[in-house]
Protein backbone atom coordinates (compact mmCIF):
# COMPACT_ATOMS: atom_id res chain seq x y z
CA UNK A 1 98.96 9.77 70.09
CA UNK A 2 101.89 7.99 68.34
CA UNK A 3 103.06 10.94 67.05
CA UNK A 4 106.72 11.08 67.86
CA UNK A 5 109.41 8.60 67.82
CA UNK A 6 111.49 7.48 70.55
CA UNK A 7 114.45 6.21 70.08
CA UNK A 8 117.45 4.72 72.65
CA UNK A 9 120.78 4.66 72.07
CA UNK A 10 121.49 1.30 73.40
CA UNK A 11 125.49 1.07 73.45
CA UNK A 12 125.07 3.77 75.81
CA UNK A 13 122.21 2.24 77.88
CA UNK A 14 122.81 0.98 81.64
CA UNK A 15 120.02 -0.26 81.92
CA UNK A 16 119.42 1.70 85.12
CA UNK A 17 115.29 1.52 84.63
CA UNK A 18 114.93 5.58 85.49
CA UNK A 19 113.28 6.17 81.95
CA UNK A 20 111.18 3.65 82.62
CA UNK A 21 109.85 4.57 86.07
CA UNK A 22 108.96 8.04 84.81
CA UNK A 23 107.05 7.26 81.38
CA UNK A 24 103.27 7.96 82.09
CA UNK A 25 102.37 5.47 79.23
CA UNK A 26 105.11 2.43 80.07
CA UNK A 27 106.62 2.82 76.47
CA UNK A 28 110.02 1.98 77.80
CA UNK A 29 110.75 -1.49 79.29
CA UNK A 30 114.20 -3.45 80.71
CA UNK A 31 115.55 -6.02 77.40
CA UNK A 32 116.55 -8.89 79.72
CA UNK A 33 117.47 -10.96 77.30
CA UNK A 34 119.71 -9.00 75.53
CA UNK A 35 122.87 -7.26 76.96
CA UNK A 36 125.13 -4.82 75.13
CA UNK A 37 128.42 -4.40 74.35
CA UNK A 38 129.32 -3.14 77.77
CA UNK A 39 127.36 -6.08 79.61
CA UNK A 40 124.12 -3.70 80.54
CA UNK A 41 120.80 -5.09 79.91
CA UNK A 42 119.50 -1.60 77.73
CA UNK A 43 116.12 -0.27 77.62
CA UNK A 44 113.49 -0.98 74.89
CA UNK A 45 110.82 0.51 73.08
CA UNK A 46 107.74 -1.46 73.91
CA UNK A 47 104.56 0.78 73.13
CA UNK A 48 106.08 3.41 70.61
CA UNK A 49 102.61 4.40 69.11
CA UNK A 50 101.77 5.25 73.24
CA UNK A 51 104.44 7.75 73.11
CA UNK A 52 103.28 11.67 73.65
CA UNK A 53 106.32 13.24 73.75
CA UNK A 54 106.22 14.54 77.28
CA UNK A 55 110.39 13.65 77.65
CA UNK A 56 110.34 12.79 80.59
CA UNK A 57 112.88 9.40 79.98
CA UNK A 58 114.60 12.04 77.93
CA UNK A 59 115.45 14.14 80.87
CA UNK A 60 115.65 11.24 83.60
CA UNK A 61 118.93 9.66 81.33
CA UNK A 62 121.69 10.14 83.09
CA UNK A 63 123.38 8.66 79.83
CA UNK A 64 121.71 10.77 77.18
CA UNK A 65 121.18 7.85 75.06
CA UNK A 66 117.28 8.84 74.48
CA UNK A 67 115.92 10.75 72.07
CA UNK A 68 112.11 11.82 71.04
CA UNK A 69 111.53 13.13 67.47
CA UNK A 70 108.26 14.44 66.93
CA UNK A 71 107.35 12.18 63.12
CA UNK A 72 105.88 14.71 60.12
């Protein structure tokens, strides 16, 4: 594990929680206590060594502001 990065785009994040709900490995998590530009409380990397690329949050993002990158 901990082979890919995950990154979130999070001016484009409204905080809507779906990536979170569908990670298997609770990598993602709501920042409550910091919003963005637009006033949406983004989502957060929490566990990025947990990640196994499965994109699941990737597809769930109705925003596209998620991507996985698999590291060299």
């Amino acid at each position: 594990m901990g082979s890919f990065t995950l990154s979130i785009r999070e001016e484009r994040c409204k905080g809507c929680e779906l990536c979170v709900s569908v990670c298997p490995k609770g990598v993602l998590a709501i920042n409550k206590d910091k919003p963005n530009a637009a006033g949406y409380f983004p989502a957060s990397v929490v566990k990025q060594d947990e990640c196994v690329g499965c994109q699941s949050c990737v597809r769930m993002c109705p925003d596209v502001a998620i991507t996985i990158e698999k590291k060299d």
